[in-house]
N, C-alpha and C. Protein backbone atom coordinates (compact mmCIF):
# COMPACT_ATOMS: atom_id res chain seq x y z
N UNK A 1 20.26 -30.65 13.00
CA UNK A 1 21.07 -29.55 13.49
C UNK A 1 22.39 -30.14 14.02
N UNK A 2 23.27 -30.02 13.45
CA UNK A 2 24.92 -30.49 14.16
C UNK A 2 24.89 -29.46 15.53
N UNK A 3 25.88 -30.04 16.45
CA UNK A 3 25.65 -29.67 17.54
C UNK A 3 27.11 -29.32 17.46
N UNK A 4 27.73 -28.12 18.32
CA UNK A 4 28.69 -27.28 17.85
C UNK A 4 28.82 -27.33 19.48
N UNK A 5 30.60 -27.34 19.90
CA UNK A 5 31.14 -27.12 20.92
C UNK A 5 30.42 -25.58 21.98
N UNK A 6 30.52 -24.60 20.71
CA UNK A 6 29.96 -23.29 21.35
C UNK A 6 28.36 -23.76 22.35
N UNK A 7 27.82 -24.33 21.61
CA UNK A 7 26.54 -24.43 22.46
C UNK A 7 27.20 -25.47 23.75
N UNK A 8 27.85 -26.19 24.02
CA UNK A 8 28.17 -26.64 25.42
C UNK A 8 29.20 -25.46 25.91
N UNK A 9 29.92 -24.50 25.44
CA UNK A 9 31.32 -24.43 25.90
C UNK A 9 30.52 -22.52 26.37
N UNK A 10 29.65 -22.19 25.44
CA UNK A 10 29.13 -20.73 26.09
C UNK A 10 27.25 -20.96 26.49
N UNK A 11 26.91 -21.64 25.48
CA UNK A 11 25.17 -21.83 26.91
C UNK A 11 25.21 -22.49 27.30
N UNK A 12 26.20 -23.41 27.58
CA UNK A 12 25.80 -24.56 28.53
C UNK A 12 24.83 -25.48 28.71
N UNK A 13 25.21 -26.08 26.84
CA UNK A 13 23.78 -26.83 26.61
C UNK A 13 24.60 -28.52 26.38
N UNK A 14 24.20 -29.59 26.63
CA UNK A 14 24.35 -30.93 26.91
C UNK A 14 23.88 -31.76 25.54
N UNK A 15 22.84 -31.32 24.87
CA UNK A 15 22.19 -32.01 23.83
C UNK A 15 21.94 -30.99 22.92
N UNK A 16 20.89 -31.65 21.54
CA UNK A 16 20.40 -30.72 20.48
C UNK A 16 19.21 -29.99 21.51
N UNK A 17 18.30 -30.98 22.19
CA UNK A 17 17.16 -30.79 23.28
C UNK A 17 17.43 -29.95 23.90
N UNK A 18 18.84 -29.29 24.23
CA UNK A 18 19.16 -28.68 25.65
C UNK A 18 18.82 -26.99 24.40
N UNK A 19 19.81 -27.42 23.57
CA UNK A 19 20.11 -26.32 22.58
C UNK A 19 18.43 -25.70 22.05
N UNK A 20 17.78 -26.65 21.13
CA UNK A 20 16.50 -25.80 21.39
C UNK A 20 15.16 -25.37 22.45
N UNK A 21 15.50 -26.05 23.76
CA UNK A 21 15.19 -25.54 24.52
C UNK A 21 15.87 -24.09 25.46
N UNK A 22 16.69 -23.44 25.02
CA UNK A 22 17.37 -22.32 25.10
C UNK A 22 16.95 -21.50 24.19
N UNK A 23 16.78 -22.02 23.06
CA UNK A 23 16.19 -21.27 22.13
C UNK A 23 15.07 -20.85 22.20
N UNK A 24 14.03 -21.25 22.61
CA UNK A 24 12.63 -21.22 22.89
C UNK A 24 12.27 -20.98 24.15
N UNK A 25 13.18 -20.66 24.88
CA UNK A 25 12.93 -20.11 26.34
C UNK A 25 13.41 -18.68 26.31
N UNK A 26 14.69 -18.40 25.51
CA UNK A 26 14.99 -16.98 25.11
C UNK A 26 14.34 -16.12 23.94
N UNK A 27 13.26 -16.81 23.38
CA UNK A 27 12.76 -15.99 22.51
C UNK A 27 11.56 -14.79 23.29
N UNK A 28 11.80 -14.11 22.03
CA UNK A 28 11.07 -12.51 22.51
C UNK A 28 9.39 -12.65 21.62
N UNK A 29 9.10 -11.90 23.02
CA UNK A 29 7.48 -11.58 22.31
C UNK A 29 7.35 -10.71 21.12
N UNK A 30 8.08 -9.81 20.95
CA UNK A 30 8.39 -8.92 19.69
C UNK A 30 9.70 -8.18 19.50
N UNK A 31 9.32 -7.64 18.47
CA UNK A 31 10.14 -6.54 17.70
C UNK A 31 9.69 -5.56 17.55
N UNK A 32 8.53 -5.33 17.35
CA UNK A 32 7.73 -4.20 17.14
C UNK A 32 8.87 -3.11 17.57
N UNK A 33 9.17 -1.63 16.92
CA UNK A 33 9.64 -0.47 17.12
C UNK A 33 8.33 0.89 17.04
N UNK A 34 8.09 1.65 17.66
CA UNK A 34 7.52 2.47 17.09
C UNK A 34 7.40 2.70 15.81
N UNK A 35 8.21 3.15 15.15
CA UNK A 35 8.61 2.86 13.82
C UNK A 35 7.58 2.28 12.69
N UNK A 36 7.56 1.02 13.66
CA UNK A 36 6.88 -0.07 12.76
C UNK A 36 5.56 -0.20 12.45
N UNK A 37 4.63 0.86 12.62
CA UNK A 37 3.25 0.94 12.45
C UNK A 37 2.84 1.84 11.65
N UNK A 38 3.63 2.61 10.51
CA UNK A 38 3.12 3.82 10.06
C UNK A 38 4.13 4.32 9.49
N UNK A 39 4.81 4.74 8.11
CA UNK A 39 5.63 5.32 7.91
C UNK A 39 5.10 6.64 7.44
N UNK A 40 4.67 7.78 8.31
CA UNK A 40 4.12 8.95 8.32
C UNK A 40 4.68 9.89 6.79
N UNK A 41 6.27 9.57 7.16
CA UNK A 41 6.75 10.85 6.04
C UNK A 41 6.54 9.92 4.62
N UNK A 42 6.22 8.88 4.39
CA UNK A 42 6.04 8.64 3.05
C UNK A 42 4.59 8.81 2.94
N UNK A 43 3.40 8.69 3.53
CA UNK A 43 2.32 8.82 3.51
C UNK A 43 1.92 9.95 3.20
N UNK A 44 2.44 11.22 3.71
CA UNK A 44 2.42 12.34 2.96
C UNK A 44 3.28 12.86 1.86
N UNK A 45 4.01 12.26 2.04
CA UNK A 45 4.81 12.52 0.54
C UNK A 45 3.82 12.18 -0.57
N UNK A 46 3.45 11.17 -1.05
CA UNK A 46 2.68 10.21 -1.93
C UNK A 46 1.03 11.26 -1.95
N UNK A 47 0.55 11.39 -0.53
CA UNK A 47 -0.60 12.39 -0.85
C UNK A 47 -0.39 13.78 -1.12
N UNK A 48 0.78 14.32 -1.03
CA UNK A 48 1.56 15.30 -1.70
C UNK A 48 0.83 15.67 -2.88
N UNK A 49 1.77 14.58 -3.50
CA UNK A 49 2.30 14.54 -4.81
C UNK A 49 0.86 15.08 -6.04
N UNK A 50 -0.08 14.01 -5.66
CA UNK A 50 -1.39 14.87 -5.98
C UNK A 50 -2.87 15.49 -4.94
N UNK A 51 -2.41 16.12 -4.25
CA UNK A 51 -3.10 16.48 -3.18
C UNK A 51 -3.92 17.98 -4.07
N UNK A 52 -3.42 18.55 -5.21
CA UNK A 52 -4.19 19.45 -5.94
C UNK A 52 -5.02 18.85 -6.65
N UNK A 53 -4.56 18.20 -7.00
CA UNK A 53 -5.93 17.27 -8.12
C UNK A 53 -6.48 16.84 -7.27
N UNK A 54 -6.83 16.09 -5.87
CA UNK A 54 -7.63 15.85 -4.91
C UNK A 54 -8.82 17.04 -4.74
N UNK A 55 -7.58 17.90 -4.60
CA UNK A 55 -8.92 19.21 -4.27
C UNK A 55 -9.61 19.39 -5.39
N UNK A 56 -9.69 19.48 -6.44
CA UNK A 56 -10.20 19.59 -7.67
C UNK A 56 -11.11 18.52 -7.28
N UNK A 57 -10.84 17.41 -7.14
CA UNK A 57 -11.97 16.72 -7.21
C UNK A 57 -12.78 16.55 -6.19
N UNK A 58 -12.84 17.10 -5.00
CA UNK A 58 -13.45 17.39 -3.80
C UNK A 58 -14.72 18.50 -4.45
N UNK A 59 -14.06 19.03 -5.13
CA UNK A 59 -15.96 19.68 -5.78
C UNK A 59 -16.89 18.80 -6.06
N UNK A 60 -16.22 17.13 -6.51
CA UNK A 60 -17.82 16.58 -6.90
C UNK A 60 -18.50 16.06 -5.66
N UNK A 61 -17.90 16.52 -4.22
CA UNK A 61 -18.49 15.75 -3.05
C UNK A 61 -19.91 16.44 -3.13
N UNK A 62 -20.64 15.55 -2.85
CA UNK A 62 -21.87 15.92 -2.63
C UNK A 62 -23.05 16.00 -3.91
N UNK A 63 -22.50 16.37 -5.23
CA UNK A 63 -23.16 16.34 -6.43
C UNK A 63 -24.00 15.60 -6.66
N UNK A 64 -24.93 16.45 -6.80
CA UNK A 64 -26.81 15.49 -7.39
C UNK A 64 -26.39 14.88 -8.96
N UNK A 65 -26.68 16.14 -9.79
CA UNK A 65 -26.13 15.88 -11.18
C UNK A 65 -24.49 15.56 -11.25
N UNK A 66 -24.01 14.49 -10.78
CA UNK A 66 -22.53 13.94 -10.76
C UNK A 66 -22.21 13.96 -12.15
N UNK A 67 -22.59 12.97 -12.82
CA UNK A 67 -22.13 12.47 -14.34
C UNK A 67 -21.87 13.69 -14.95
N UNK A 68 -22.39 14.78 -15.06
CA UNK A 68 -22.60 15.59 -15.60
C UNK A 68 -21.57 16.96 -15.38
N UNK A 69 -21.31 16.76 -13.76
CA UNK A 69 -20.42 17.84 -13.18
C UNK A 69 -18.89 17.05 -13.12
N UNK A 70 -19.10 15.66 -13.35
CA UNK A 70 -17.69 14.99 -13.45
C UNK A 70 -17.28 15.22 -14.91
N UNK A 71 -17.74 15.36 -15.96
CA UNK A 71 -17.20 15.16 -17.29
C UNK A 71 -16.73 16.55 -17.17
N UNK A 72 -17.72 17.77 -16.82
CA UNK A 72 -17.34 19.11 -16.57
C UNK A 72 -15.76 19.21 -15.98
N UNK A 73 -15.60 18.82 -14.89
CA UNK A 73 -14.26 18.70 -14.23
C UNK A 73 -13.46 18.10 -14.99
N UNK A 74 -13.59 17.09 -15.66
CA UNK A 74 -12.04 16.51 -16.55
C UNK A 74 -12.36 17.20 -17.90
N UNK A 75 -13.27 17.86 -18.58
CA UNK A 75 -12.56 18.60 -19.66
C UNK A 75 -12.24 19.98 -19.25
N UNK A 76 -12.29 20.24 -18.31
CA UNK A 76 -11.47 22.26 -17.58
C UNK A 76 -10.44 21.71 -17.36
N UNK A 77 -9.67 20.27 -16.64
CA UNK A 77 -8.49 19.52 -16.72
C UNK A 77 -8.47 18.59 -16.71
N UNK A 78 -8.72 17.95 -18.16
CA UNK A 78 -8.06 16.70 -18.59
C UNK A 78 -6.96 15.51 -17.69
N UNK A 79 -6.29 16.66 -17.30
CA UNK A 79 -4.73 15.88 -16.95
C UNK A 79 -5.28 14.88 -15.14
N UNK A 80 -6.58 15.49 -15.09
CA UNK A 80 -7.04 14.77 -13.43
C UNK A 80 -7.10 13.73 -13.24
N UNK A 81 -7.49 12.91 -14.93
CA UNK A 81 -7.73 11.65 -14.80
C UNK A 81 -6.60 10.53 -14.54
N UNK A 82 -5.44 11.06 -14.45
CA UNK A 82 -4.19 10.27 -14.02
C UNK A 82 -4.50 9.63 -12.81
N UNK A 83 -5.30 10.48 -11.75
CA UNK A 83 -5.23 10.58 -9.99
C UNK A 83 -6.72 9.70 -10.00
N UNK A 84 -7.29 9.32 -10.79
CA UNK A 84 -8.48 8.62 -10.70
C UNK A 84 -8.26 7.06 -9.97
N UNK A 85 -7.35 6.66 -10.78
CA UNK A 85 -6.63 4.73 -10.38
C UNK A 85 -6.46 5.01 -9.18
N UNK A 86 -5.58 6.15 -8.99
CA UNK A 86 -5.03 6.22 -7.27
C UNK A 86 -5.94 6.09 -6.60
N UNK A 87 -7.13 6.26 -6.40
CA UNK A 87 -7.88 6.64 -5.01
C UNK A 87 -8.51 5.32 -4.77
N UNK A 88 -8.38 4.04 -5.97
CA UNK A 88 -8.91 2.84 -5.78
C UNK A 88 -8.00 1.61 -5.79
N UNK A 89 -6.89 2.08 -6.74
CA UNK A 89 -5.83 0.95 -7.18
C UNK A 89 -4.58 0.82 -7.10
N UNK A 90 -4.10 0.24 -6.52
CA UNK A 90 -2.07 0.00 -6.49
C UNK A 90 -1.77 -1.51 -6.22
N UNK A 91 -0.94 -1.22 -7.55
CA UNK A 91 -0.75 -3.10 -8.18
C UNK A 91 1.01 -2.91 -8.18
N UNK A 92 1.34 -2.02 -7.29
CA UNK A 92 2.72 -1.95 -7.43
C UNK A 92 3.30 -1.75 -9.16
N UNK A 93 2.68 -1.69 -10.16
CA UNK A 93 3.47 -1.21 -11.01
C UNK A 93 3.40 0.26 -11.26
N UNK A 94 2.75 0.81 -10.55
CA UNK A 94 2.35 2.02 -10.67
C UNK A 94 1.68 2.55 -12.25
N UNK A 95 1.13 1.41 -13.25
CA UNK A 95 0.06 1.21 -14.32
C UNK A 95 -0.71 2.28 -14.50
N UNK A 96 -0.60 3.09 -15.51
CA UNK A 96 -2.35 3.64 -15.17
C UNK A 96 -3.38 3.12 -16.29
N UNK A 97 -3.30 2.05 -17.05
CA UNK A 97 -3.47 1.39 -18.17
C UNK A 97 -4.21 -0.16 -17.19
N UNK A 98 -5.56 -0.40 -17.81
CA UNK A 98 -6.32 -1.68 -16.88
C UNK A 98 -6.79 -2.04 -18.06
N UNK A 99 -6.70 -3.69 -17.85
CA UNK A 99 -7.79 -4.58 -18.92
C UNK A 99 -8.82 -4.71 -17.48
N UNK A 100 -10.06 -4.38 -17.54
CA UNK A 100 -11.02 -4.64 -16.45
C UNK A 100 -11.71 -6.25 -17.15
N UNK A 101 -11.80 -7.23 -16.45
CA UNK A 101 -13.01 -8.17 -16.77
C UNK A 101 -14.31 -7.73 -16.62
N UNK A 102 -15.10 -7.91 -17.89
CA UNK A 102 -16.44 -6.70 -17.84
C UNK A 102 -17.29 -8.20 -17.97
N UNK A 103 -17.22 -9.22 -18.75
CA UNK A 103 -18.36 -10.49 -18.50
C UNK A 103 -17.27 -11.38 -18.90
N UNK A 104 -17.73 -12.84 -18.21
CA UNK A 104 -17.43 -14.04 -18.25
C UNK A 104 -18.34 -15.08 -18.21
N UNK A 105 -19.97 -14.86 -17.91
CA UNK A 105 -20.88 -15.57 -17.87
C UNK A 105 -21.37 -16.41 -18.75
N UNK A 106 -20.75 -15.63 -20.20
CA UNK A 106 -20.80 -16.63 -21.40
C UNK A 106 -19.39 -18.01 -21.85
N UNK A 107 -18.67 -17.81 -20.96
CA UNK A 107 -17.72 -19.02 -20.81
C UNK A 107 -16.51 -18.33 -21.69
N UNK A 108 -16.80 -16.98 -21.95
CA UNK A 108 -15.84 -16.23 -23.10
C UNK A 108 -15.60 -15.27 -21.78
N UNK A 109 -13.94 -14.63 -21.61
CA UNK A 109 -13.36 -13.59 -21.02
C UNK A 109 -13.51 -12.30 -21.81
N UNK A 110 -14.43 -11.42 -21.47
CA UNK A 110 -14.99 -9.77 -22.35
C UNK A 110 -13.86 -8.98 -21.20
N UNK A 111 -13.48 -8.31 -22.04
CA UNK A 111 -12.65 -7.13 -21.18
C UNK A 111 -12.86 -6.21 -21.79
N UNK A 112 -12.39 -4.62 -20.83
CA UNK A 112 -12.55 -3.44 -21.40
C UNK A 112 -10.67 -2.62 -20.97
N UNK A 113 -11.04 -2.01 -22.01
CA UNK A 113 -9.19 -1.46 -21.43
C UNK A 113 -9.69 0.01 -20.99
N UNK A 114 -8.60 0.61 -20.19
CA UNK A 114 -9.07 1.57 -19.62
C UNK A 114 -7.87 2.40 -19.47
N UNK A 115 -8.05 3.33 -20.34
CA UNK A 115 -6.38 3.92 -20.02
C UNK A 115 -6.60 5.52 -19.95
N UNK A 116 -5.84 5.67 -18.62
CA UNK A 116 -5.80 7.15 -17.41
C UNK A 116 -4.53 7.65 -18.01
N UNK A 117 -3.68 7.34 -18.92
CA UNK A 117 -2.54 8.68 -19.45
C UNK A 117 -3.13 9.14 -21.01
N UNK A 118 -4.08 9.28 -21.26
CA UNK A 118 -4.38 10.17 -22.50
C UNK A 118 -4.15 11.64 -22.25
N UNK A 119 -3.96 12.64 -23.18
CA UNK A 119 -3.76 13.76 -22.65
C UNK A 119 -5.01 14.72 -23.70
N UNK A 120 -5.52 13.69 -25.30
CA UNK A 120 -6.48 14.59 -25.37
C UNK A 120 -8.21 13.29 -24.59
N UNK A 121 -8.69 13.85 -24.65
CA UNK A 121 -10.00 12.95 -24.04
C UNK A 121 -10.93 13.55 -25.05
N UNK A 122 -11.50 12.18 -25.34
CA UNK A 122 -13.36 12.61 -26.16
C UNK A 122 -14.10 12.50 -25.42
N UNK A 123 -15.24 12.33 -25.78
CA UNK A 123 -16.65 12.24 -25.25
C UNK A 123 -16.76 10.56 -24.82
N UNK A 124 -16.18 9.65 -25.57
CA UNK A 124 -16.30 8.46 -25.67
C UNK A 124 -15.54 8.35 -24.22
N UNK A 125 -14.60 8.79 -24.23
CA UNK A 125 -13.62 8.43 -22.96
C UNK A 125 -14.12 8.88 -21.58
N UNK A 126 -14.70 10.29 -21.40
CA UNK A 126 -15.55 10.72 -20.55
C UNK A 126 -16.56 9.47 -20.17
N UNK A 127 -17.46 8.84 -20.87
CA UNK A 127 -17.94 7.86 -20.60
C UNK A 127 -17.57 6.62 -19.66
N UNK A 128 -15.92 6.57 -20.40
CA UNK A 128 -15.72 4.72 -19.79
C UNK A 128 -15.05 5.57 -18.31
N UNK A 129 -14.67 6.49 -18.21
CA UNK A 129 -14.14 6.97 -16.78
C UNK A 129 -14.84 7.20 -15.80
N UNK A 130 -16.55 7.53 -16.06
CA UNK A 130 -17.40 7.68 -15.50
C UNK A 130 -18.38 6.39 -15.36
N UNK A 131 -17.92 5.28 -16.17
CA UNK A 131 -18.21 3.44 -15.56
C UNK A 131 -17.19 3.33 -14.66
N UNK A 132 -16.22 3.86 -14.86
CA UNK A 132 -15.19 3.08 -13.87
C UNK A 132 -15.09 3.89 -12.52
N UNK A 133 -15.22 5.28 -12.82
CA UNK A 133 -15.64 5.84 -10.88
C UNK A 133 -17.17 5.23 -10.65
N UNK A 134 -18.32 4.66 -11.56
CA UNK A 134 -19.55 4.15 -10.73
C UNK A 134 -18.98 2.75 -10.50
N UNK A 135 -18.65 1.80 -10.81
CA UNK A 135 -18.12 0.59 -10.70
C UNK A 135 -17.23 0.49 -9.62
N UNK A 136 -16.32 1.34 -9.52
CA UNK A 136 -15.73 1.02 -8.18
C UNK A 136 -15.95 1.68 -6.79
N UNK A 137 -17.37 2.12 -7.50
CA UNK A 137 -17.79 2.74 -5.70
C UNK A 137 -17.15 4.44 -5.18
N UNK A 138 -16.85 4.62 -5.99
CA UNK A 138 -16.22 6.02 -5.76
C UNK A 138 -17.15 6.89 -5.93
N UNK A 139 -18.32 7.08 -7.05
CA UNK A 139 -19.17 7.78 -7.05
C UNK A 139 -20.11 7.71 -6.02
N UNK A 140 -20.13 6.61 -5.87
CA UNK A 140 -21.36 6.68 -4.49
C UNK A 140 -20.58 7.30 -2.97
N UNK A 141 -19.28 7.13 -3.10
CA UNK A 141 -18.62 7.43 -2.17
C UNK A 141 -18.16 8.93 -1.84
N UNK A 142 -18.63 9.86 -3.35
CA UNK A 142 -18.84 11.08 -3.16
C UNK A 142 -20.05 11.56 -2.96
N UNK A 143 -20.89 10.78 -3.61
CA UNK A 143 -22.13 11.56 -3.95
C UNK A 143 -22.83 11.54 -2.63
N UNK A 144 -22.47 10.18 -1.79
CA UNK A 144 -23.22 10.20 -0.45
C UNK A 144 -22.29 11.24 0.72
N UNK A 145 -21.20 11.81 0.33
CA UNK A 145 -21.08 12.90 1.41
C UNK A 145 -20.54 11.19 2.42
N UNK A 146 -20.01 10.74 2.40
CA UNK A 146 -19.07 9.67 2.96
C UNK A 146 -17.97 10.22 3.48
N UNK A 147 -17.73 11.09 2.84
CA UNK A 147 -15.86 11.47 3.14
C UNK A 147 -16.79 13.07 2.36
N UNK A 148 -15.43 13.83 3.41
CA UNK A 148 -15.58 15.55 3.20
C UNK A 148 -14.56 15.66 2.73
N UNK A 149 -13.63 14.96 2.36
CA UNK A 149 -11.84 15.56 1.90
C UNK A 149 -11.21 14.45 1.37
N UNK A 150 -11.63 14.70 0.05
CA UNK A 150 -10.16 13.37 -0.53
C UNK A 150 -8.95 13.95 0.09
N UNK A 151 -8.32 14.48 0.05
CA UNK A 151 -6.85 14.97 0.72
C UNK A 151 -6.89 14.06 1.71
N UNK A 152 -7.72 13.94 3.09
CA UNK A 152 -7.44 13.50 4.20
C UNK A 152 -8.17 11.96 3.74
N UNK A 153 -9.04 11.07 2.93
CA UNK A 153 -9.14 10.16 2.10
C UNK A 153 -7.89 9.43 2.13
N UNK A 154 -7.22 9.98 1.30
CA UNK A 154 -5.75 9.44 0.70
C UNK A 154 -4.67 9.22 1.53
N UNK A 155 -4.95 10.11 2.38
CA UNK A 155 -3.75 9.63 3.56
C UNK A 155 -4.34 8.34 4.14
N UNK A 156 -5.79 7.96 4.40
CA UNK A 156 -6.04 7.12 5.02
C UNK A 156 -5.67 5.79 3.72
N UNK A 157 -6.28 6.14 3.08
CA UNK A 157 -5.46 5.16 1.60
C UNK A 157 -3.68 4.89 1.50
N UNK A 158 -3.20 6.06 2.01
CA UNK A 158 -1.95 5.79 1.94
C UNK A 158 -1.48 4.87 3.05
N UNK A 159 -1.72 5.23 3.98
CA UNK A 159 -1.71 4.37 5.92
C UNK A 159 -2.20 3.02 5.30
N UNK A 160 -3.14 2.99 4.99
CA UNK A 160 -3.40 1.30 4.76
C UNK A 160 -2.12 0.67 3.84
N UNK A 161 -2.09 1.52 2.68
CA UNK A 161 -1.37 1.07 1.39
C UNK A 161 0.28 0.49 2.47
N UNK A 162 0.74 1.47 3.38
CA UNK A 162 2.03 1.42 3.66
C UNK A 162 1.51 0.08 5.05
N UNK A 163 0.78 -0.74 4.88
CA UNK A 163 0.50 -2.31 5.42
C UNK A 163 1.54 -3.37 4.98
N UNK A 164 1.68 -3.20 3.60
CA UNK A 164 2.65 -4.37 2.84
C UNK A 164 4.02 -3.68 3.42
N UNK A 165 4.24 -2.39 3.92
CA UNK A 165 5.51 -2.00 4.16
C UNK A 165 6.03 -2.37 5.21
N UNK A 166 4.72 -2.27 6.08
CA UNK A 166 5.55 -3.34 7.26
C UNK A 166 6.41 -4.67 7.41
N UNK A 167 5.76 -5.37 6.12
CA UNK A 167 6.36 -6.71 6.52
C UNK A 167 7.83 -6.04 6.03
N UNK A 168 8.33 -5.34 5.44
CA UNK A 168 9.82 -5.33 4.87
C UNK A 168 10.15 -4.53 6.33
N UNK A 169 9.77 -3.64 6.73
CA UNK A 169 10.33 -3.17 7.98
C UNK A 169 10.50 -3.51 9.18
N UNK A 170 9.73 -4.84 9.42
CA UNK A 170 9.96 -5.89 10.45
C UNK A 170 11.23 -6.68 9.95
N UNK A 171 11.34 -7.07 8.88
CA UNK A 171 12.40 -7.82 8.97
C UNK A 171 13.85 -6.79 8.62
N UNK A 172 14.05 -5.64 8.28
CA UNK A 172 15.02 -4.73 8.69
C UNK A 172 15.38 -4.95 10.45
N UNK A 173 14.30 -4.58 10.65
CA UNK A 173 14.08 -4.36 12.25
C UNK A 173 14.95 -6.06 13.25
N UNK A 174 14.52 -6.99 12.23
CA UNK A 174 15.02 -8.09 12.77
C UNK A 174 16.64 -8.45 12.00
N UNK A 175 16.71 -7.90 11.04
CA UNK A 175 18.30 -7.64 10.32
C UNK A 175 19.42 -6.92 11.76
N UNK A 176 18.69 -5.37 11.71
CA UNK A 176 19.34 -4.80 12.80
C UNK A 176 20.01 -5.35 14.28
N UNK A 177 17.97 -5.80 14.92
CA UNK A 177 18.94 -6.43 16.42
C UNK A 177 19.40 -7.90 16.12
N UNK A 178 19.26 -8.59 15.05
CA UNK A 178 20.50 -9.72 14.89
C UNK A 178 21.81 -9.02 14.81
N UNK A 179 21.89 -8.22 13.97
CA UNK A 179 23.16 -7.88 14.01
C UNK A 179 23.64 -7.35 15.19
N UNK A 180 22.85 -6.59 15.84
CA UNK A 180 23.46 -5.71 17.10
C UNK A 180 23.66 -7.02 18.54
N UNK A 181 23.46 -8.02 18.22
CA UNK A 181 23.08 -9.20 19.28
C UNK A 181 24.42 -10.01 18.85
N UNK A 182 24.78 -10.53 17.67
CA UNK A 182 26.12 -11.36 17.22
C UNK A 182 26.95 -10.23 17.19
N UNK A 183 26.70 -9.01 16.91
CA UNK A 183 28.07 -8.09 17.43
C UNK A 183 28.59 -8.09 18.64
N UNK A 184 27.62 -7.92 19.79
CA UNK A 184 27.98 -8.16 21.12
C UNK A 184 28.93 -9.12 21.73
N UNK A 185 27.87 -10.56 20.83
CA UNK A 185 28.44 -11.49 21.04
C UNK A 185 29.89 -12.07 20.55
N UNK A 186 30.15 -11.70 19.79
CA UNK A 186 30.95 -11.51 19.32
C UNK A 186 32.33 -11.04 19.73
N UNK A 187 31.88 -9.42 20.34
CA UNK A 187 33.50 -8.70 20.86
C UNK A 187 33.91 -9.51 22.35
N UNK A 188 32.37 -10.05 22.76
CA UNK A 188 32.73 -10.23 24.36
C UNK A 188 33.39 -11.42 24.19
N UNK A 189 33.20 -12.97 23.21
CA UNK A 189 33.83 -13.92 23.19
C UNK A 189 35.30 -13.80 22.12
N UNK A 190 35.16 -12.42 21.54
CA UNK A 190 36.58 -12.76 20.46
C UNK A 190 36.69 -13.46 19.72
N UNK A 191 35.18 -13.27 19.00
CA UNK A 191 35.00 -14.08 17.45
C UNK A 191 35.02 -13.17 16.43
N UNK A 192 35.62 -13.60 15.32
CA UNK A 192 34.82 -12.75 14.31
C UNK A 192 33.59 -13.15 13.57
C-alpha cells in the first residue's frame, strides 16, 4: 500500500500500521438496510404472473387417485405444464427444456429430455410429466396435504429464490454509502 500525504495530513496517521489500524477500528458491523431482506414487490410480481395456473393446480392437493386426476388437469389445459419447472427449478435461464440424468451406474451417462413448452401433449408426454412431478417430490408434496395453497407455496419459493438477490443488493447498498461517504468527504476537504 503506498502511503499518501492525505493519510498523515487528514487522519493523522504516521505509518502504513497507523493507516490500517484506522481502518479496522472504523469499520462497521453492517450495512444491512431494511430493504435488504426481501424484495416483497418482485416476489409477488413473479407469483403473479402464474398464480392462475397455481390455482388450477391446487385441485390436485390432497388426491388419492393423483396420476390419474393430474393427466385429467393438463389435458382440460395443456398450457399448465409451463408452471410445472417453476415450483421446483430456476437455473436463471429461465429454460423450460431439461436433459435430467436418469442412470449412470453403468459407467454410461442415460438422460431423459423433458420439455414443458409443447402446446399439443400425448399420452406419452402425460407420462414423463408425471415421473418428473413424482421424482421431484412434488407429488408427495400434494398428495400429503403438506401445503394448502400453491399460491402462498410460491411466494415462499419466491422469498427464498430472491436469496441470490441479496448478494447484488448488498453491494448496491455498499456502492451507495461509499459514495455518499467520499462525497462528504470530498466537499468538506475540496477534492474532486
Amino acid at each position: 500500500m503506498k502511503f499518501l500525504n492525505f493519510y498523515k495530513e487528514i487522519l493523522k496517521c504516521n505509518s502504513e500500521d497507523d493507516v490500517f489500524s484506522y481502518l479496522i477500528s472504523n469499520l462497521k458491523p453492517s450495512i444491512l438496510l431494511w430493504s435488504y431482506f426481501v424484495n416483497w414487490d418482485k416476489v409477488f410480481f413473479n407469483a403473479k404472473k402464474i398464480e392462475i395456473a397455481l390455482n388450477n393446480f391446487n385441485y390436485l392437493i390432497g388426491k388419492q387417485d393423483f396420476d390419474n386426476e393430474f393427466k385429467y388437469l393438463i389435458r382440460q389445459n395443456p398450457s399448465l405444464i409451463r408452471v410445472i419447472p417453476l415450483l421446483v427449478v430456476r437455473n436463471g435461464s429461465g429454460s423450460l427444456k431439461y436433459k435430467i440424468l436418469i442412470d449412470y451406474k453403468n459407467k454410461k451417462f442415460i438422460y431423459d429430455d423433458y420439455d414443458f413448452t409443447k402446446n399439443e401433449i400425448e399420452e406419452e408426454d402425460l407420462e414423463k410429466y408425471l415421473i418428473f412431478i413424482k421424482e421431484t417430490g412434488l407429488k408427495n408434496l400434494l398428495v400429503s396435504q403438506k401445503i394448502k395453497n400453491l399460491v402462498d407455496y410460491m411466494i415462499g419459493v419466491e422469498a427464498g429464490i430472491d436469496s441470490n438477490g441479496r448478494k447484488n443488493r448488498s453491494g448496491h447498498y455498499m456502492e451507495n454509502i461509499v459514495e455518499f461517504f467520499i462525497n462528504d468527504l470530498c466537499k468538506r476537504h475540496d477534492l474532486e
